[in-house]
Protein backbone atom coordinates (compact mmCIF):
# COMPACT_ATOMS: atom_id res chain seq x y z
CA UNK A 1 -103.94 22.84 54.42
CA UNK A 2 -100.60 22.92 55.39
CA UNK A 3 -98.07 23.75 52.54
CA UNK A 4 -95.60 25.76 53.30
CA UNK A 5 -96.40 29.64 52.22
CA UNK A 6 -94.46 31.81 49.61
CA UNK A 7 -91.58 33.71 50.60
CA UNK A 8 -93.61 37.14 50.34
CA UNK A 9 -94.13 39.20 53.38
CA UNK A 10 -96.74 41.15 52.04
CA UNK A 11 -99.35 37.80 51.01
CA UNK A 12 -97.75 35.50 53.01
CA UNK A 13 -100.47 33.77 55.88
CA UNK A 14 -98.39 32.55 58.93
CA UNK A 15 -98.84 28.87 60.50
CA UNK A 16 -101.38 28.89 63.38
CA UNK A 17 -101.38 26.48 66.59
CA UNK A 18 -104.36 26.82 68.88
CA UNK A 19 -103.52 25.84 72.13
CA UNK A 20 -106.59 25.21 74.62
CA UNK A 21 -106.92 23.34 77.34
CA UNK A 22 -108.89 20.17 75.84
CA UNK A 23 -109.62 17.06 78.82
CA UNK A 24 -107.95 13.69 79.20
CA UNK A 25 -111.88 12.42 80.07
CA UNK A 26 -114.18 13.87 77.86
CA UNK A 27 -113.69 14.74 74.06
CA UNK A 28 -116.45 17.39 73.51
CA UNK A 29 -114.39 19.69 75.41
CA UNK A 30 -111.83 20.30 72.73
CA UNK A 31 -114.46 20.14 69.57
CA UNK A 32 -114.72 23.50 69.39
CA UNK A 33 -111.06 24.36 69.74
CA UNK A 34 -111.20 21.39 66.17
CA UNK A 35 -113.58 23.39 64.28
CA UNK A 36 -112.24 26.49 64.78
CA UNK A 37 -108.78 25.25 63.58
CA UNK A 38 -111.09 23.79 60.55
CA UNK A 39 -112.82 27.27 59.70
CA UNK A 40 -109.38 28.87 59.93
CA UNK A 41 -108.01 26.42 57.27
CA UNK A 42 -110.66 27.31 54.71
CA UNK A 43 -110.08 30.47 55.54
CA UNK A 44 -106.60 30.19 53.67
CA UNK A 45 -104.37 29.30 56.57
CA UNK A 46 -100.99 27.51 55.05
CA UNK A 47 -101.16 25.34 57.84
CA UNK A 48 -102.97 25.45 61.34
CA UNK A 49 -102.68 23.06 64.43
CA UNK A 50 -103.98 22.36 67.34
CA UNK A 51 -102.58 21.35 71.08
CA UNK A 52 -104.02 20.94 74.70
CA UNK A 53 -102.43 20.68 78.04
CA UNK A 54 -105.03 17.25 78.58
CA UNK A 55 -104.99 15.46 75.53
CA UNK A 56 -102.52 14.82 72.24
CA UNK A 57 -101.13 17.07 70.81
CA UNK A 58 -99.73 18.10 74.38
CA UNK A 59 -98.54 21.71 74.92
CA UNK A 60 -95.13 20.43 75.61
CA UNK A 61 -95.10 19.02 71.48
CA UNK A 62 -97.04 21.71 70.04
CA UNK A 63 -94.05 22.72 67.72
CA UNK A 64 -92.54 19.31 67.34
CA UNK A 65 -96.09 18.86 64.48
CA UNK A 66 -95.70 21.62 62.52
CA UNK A 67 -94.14 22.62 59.07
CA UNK A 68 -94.30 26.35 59.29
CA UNK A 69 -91.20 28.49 59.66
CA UNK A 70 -93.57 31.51 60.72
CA UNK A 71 -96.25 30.29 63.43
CA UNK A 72 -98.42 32.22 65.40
CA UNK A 73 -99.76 30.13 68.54
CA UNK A 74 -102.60 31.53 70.18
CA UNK A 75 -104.26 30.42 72.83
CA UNK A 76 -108.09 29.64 73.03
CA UNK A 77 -108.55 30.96 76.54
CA UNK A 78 -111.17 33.29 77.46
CA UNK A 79 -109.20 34.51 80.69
CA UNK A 80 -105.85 35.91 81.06
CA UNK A 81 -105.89 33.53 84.15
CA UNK A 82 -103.09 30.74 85.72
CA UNK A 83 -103.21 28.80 82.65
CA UNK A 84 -102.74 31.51 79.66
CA UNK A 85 -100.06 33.34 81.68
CA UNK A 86 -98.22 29.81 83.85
CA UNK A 87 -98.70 27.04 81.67
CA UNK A 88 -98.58 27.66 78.16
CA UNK A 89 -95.46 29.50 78.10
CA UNK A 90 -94.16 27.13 80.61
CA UNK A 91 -94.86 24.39 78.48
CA UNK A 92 -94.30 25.94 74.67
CA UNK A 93 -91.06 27.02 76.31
CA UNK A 94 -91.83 30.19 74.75
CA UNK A 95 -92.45 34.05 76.15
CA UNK A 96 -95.21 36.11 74.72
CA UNK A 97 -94.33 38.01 71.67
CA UNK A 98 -91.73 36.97 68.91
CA UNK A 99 -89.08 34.32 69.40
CA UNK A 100 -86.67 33.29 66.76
CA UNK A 101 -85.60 29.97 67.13
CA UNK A 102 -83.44 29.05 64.24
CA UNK A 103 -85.86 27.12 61.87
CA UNK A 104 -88.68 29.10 62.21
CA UNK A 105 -89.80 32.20 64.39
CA UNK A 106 -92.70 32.23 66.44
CA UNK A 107 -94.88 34.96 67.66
CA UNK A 108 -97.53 33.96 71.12
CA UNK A 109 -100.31 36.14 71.38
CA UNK A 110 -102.11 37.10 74.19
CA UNK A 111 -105.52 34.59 75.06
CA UNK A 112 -108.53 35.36 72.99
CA UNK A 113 -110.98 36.47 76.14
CA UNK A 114 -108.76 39.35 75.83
CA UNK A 115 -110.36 41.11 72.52
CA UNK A 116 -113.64 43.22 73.27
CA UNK A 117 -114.87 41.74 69.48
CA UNK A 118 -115.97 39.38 71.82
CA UNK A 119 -118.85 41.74 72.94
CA UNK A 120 -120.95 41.13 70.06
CA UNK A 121 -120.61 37.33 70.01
CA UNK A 122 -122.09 37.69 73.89
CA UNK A 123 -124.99 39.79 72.80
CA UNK A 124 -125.82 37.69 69.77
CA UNK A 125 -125.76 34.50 71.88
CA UNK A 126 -127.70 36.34 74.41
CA UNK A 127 -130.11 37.55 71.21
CA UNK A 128 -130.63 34.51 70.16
CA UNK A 129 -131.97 33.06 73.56
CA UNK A 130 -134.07 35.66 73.54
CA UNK A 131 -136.05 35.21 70.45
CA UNK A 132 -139.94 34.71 71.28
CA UNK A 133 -139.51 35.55 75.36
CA UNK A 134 -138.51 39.30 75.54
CA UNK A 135 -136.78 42.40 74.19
CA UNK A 136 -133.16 42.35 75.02
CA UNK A 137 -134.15 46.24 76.47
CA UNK A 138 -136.32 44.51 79.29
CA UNK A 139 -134.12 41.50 80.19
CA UNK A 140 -131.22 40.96 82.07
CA UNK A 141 -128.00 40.05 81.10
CA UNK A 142 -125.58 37.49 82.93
CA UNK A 143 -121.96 37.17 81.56
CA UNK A 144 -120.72 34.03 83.34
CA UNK A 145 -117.54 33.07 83.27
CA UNK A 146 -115.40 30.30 84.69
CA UNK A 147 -113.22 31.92 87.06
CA UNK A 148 -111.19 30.68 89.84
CA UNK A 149 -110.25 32.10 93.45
CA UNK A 150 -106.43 31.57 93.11
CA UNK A 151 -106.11 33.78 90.25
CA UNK A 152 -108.08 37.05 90.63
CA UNK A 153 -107.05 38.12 87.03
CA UNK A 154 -108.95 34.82 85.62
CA UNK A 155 -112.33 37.19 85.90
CA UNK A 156 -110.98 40.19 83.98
CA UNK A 157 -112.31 39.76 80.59
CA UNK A 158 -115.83 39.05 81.94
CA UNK A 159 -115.40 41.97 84.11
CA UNK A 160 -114.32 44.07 81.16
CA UNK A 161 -117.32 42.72 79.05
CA UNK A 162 -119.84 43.39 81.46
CA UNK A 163 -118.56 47.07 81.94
CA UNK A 164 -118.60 47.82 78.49
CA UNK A 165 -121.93 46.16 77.83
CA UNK A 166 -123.11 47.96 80.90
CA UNK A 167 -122.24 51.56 78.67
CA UNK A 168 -124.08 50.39 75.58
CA UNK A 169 -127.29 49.90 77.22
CA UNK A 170 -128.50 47.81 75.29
CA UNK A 171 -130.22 45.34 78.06
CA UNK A 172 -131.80 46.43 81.39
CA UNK A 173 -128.73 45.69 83.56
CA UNK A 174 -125.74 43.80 82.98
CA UNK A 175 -123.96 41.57 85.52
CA UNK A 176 -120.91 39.52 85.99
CA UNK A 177 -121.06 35.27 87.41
CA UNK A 178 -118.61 33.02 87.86
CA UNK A 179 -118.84 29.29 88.48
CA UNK A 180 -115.94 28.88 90.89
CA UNK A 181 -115.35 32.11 92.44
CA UNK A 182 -117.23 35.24 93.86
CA UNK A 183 -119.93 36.47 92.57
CA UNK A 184 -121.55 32.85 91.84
CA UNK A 185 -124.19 32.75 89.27
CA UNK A 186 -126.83 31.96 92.89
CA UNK A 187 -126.00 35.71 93.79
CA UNK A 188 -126.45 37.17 90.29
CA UNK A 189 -129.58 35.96 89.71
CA UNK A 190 -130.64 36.95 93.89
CA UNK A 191 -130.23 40.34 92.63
CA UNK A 192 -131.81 40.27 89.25
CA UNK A 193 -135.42 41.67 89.11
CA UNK A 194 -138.28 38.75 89.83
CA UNK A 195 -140.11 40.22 87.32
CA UNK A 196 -138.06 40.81 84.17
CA UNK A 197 -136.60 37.47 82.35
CA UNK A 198 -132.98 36.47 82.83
CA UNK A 199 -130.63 35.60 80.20
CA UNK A 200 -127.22 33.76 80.72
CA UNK A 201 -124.69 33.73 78.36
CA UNK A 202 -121.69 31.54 79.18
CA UNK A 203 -118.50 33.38 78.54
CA UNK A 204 -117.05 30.03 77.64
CA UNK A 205 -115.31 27.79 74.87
CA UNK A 206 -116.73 25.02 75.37
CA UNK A 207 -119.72 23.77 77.44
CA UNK A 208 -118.29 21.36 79.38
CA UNK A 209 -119.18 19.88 82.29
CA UNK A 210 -120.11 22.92 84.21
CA UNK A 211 -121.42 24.56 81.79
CA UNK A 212 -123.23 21.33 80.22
CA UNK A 213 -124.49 20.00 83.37
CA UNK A 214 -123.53 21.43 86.67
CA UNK A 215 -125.35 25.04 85.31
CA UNK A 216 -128.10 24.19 83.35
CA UNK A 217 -129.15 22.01 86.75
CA UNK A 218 -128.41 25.06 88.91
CA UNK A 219 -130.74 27.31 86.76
CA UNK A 220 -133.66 24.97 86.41
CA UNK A 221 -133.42 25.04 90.36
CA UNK A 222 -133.38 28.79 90.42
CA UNK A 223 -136.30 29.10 88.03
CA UNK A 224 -138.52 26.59 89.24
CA UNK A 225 -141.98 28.68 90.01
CA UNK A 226 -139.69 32.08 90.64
CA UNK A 227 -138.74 33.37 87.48
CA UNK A 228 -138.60 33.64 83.65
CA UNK A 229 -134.60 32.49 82.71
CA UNK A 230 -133.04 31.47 79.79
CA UNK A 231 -129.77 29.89 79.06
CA UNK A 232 -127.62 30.79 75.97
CA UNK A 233 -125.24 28.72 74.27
CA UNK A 234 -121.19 29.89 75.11
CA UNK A 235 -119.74 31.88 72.97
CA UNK A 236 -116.41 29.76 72.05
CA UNK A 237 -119.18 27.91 69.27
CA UNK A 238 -120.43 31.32 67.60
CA UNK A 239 -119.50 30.98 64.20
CA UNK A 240 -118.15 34.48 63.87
CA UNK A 241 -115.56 33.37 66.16
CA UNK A 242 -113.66 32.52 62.87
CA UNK A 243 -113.53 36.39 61.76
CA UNK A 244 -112.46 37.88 65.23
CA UNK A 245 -109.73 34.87 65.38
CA UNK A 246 -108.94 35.62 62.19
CA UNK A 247 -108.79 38.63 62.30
CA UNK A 248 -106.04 38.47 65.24
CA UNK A 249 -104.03 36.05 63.87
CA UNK A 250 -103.45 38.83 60.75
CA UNK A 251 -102.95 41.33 62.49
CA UNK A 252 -99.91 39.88 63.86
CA UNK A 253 -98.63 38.17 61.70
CA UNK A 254 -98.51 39.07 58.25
CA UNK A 255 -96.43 41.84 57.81
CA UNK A 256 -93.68 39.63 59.67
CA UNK A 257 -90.29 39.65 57.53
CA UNK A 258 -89.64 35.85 55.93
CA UNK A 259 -86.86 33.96 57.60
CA UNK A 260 -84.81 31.66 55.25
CA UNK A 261 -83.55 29.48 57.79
CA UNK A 262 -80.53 26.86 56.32
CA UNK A 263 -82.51 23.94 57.82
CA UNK A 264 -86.06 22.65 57.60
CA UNK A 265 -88.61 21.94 60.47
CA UNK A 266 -88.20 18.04 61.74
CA UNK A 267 -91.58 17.23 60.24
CA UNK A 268 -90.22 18.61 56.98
CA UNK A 269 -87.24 17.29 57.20
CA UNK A 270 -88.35 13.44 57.76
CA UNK A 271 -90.39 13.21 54.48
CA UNK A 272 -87.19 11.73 52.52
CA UNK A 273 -86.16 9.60 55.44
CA UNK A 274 -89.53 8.39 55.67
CA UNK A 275 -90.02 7.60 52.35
CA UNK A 276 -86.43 6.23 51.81
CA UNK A 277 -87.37 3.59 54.75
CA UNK A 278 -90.43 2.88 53.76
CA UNK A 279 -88.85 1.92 49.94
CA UNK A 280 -86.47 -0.33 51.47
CA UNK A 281 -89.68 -2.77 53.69
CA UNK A 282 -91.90 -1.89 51.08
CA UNK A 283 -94.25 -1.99 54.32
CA UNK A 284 -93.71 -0.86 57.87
CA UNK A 285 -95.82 -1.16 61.14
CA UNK A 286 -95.76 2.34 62.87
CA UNK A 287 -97.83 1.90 66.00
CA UNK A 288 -100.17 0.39 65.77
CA UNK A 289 -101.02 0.66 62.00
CA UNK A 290 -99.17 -0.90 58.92
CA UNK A 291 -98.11 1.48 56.13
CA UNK A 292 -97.62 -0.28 52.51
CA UNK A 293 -96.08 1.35 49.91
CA UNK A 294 -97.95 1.32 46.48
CA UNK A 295 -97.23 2.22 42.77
CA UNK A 296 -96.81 6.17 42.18
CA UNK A 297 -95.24 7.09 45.46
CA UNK A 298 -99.08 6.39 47.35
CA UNK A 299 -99.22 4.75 50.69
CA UNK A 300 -102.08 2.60 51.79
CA UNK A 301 -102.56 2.76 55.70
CA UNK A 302 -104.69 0.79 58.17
CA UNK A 303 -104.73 -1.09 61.24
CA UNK A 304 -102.03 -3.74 61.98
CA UNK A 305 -105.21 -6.38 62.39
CA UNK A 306 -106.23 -5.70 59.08
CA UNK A 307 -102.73 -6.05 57.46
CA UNK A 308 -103.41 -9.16 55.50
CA UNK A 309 -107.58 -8.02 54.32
CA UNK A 310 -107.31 -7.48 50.90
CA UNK A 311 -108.35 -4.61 49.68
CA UNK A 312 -111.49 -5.78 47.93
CA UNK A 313 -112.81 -7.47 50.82
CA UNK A 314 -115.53 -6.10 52.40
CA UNK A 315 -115.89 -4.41 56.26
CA UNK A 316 -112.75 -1.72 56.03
CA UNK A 317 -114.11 1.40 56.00
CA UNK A 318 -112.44 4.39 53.85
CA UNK A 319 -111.12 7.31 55.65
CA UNK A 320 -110.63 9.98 52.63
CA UNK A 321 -108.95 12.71 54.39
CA UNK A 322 -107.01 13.83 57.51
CA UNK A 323 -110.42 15.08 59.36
CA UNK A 324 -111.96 11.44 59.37
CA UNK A 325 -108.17 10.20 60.89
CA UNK A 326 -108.22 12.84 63.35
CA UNK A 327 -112.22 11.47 64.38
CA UNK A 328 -111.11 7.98 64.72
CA UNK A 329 -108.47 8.78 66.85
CA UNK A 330 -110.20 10.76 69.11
CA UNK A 331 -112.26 7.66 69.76
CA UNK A 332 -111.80 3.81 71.20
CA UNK A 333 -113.63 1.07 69.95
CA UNK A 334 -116.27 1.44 72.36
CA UNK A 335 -116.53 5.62 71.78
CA UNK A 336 -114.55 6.67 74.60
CA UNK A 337 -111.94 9.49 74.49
CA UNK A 338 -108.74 8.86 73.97
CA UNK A 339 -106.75 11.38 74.80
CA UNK A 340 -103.55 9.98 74.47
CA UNK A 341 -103.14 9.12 70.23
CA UNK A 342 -100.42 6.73 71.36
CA UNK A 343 -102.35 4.26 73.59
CA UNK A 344 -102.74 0.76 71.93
CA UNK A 345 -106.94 0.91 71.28
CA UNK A 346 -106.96 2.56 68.38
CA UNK A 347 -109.51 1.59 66.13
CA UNK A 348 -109.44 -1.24 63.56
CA UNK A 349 -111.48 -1.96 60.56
CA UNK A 350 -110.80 1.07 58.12
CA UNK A 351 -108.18 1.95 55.41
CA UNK A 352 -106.76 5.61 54.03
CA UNK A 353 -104.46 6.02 50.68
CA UNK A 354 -102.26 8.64 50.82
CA UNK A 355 -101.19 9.93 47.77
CA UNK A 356 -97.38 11.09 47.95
CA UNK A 357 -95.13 11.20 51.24
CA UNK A 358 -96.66 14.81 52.49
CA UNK A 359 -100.05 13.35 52.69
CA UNK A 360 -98.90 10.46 54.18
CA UNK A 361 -97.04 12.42 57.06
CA UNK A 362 -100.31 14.31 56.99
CA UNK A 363 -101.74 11.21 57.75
CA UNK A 364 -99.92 9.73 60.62
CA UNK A 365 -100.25 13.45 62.30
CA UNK A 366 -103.67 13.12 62.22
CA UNK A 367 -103.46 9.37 64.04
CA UNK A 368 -100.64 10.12 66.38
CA UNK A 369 -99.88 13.87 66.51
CA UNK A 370 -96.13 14.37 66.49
CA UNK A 371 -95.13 10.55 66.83
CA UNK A 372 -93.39 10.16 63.48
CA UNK A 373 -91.13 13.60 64.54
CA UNK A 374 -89.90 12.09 67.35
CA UNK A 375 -89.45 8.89 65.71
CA UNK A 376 -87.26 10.97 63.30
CA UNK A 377 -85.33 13.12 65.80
CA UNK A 378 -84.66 9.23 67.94
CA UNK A 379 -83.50 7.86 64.46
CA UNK A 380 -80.83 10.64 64.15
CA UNK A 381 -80.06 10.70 67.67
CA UNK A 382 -81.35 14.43 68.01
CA UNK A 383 -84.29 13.55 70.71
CA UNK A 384 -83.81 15.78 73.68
CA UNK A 385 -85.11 13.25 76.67
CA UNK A 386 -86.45 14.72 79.69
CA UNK A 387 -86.31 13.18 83.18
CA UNK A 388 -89.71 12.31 85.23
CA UNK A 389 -87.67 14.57 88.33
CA UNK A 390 -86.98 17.47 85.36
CA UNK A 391 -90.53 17.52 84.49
CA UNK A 392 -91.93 17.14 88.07
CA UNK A 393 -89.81 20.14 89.32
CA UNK A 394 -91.00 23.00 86.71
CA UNK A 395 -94.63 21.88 87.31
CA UNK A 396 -96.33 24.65 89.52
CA UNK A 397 -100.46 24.71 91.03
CA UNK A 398 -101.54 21.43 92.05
CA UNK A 399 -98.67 19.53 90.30
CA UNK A 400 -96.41 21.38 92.21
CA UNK A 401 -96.36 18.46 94.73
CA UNK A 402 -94.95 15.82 92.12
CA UNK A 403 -91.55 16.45 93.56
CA UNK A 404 -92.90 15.23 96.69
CA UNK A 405 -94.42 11.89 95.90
CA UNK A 406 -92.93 8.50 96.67
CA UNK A 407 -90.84 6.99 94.12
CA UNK A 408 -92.60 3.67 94.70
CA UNK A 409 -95.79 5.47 94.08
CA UNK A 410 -94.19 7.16 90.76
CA UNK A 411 -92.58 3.69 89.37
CA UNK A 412 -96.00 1.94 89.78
CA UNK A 413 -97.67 5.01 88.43
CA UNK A 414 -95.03 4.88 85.29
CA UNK A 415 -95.81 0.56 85.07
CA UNK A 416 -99.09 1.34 85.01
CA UNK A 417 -99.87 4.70 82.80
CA UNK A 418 -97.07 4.72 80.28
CA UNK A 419 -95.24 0.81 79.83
CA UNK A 420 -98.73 -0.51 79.76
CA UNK A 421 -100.61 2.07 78.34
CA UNK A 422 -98.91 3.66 75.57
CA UNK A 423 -96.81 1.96 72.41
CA UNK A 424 -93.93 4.46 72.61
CA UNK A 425 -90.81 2.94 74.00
CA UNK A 426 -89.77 5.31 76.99
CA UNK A 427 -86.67 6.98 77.00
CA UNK A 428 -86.66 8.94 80.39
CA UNK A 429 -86.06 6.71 84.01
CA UNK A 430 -87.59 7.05 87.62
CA UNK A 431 -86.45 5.16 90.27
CA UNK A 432 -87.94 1.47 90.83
CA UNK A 433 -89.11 1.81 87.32
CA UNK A 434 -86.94 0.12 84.97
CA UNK A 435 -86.11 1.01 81.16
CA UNK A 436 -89.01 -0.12 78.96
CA UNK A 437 -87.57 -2.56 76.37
CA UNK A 438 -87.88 -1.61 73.42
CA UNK A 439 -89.69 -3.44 70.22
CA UNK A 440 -86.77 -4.54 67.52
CA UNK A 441 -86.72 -1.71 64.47
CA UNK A 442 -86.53 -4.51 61.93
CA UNK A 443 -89.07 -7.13 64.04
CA UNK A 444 -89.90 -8.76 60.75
CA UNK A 445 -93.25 -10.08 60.34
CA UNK A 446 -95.80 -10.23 57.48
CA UNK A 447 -97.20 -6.31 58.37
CA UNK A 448 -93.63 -4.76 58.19
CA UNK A 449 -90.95 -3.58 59.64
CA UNK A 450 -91.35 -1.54 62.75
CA UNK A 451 -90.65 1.89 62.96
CA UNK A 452 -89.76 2.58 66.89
CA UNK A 453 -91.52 5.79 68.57
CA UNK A 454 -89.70 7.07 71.39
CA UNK A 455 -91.34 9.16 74.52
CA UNK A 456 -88.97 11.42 75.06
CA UNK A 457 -90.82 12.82 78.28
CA UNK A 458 -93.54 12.47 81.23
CA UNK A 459 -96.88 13.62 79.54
CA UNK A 460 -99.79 15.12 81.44
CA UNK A 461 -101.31 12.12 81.56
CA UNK A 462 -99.52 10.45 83.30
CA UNK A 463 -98.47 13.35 85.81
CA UNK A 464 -102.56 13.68 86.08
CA UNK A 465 -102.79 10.03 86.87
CA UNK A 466 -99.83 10.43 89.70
CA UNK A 467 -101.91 13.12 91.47
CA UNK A 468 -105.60 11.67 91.09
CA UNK A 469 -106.80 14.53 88.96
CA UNK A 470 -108.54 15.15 85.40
């Protein structure tokens, strides 16, 4: 899935990194941001990512775990709202459009809810929900987006939709909802017809919780003894949204000239090193999992707890690819999210073989997103650190008041989020907070020597955590 592609511009498939929003409390919200970065690999994709501004991969690292020289990042929003137009560039430290930035160029494209393909996914979805109740000719349609009252261009692409679904007239009137701005889904369906049935299709990626809980209650309200409604299922888990995604990334990207840049991506780069370290321990504890080298250049990998099970012992479970790593991950012992890959409850009790170095950097992307590139880029000395008052100050929105918070409050918040929550050894200072000591390289013990991750920044988790918010 993610060799690099030939040198041809007229076959050659660029890299892809979704970027989404995802949640640092609940993992379903990013699922279908996963698949779709699954669909697109079988679809012939050299390579394709993914990265959220709540959860691992972070925005901020997005290129940091990637091989591609070309990439196309594109963001799975269905608004051209605050965080398409504020955040993601502000975070990717890239503009929209093309970028060349030595290694590799990059193109960002404008959010998905831009791209009236979209239409049809809303009237299938709305279709579908129909089946067995009535004609789509004698029901009414309710786009319903997310919205949000500090960014009036957040409601565009519904608004766009709903005019231009409005034209076809295909149902018996079209509207537009939102669930945190004006018109709310309560004064859609006011004005719908009591008698004809009600359809609404979320104009979402995922359900979420409003659209999981907080809507589904507010409709079985609406419809108690009134009136015929029906809820569809959001359009960000069509499966045509492969083709129209697809079909975008294409479109820009393939008939994009091939850079031959004289260096290689770090996560390239640090195969050799990697291996080279790895030959001189013959085993190494990364994290918090032990990685033994075996004959024929394969790795075996699995929980430092389970260094010393041998192999024919019963209980470890076999994870055979990168897709099962990237599920246990995702998930604590108990089930719960884990939105930050680095955080020491990662699951024990399995084992992976990775056959050659790529699959083994494969491998520790999957468990810890771009933790082995900045282990790399520390162990050269080419880690560019970034200060908790650097990061505060470029935030804008609710984080804007970062700046503002008490540095007691931020060195209890950095004690308690990062030096006890997370296995990287941090780099970057606040006041009252002082420098994490860091784990010996070479701390010899019977799973290996360790291999030191550096944070080399203030992640939105722990900026989240600072303000009280998800």
């Amino acid at each position: 899935m993610v060799e690099s592609f030939p040198p041809d511009p007229a076959t050659a498939r660029p890299g892809v990194i979704l970027v989404a929003h995802g949640s640092s409390r609940s993992g379903d919200s990013a699922q279908p941001v996963l698949a779709l970065a699954r669909a697109l690999a079988h679809r012939g994709f050299p390579e394709v990512r993914t990265a959220f501004w709540k959860e691992e991969t972070f925005l901020h690292q997005a290129l940091d775990a990637a091989h591609s020289r070309r990439l196309v990042v594109f963001p799975v929003f269905l608004a051209e709202g605050y965080f398409s137009r504020v955040v993601v560039p502000r975070e990717l430290g890239l503009p929209y459009g093309d970028s060349d930035l030595g290694v590799r160029t990059v193109r960002l494209l404008p959010p998905l809810g831009a791209d009236p393909a979209l239409d049809r996914l809303v009237v299938d979805r709305a279709r579908t929900a129909l089946t067995g109740r009535a004609p789509a000719g004698e029901a009414e349609l309710v786009v319903l987006g997310h919205g949000t009252p500090s960014d009036p261009g957040s409601a565009d692409a519904v608004l766009a939709t709903c005019a231009r679904l409005c034209e076809s007239s295909e149902f018996a009137r079209v509207a537009p909802a939102f669930i945190d701005q004006e018109p709310r889904l309560e004064q859609a369906l006011a004005e719908a017809d009591p008698d004809r049935v009600v359809v609404v299709a979320p104009f979402l990626i995922a359900p979420g919780f409003h659209g999981g809980e907080t809507v589904p209650q507010e409709l079985a309200a609406a419809g108690a003894g009134r009136r015929p409604l029906v809820y569809a299922e959001p359009i960000g888990t069509h499966p045509e949204l492969v083709d129209v995604v697809g079909r975008l990334l294409l479109s820009a990207g393939i008939a994009e000239p091939w850079v031959s840049a004289p260096a290689e991506p770090p996560l390239t780069a640090l195969r050799s090193v990697l291996r080279e370290r790895i030959a001189e321990e013959r085993a190494v504890a990364f994290l918090q999992v032990q990685i033994r080298r075996r004959a024929d250049d394969a790795y075996a990998i699995r929980h430092l707890s389970d260094a010393n099970v041998h192999a024919e012992d019963a209980g470890l479970l076999d994870l055979p690819n990168t897709d099962t790593l990237t599920a246990l991950a995702r998930r604590d012992g108990d089930g719960a999210h884990r939105p930050l890959r680095t955080a020491p409850d990662l699951p024990s009790g399995w084992r992976h073989e990775a056959r050659g170095v790529h699959a083994l950097v494969e491998a520790l992307v999957a468990l810890y997103g771009p933790a082995v590139v900045h282990w790399y880029l520390g162990d050269r000395g080419r880690l560019r650190v970034r200060e908790f008052v650097e990061v505060a100050a470029r935030q804008t929105g609710t984080y804007a008041e970062l700046p503002l918070l008490e540095p007691a409050a931020v060195a209890d918040g950095v004690r308690r989020v990062c030096d006890r929550g997370c296995l990287r050894t941090r780099l970057w200072e606040v006041p009252g907070a002082p420098a994490r000591d860091a784990p010996g390289e070479h701390e010899g013990s019977d799973r290996g020597a360790r291999l030191v991750v550096p944070c080399p920044a203030p992640c939105p988790i722990l900026l989240s955590a600072l303000l009280g918010s998800d």
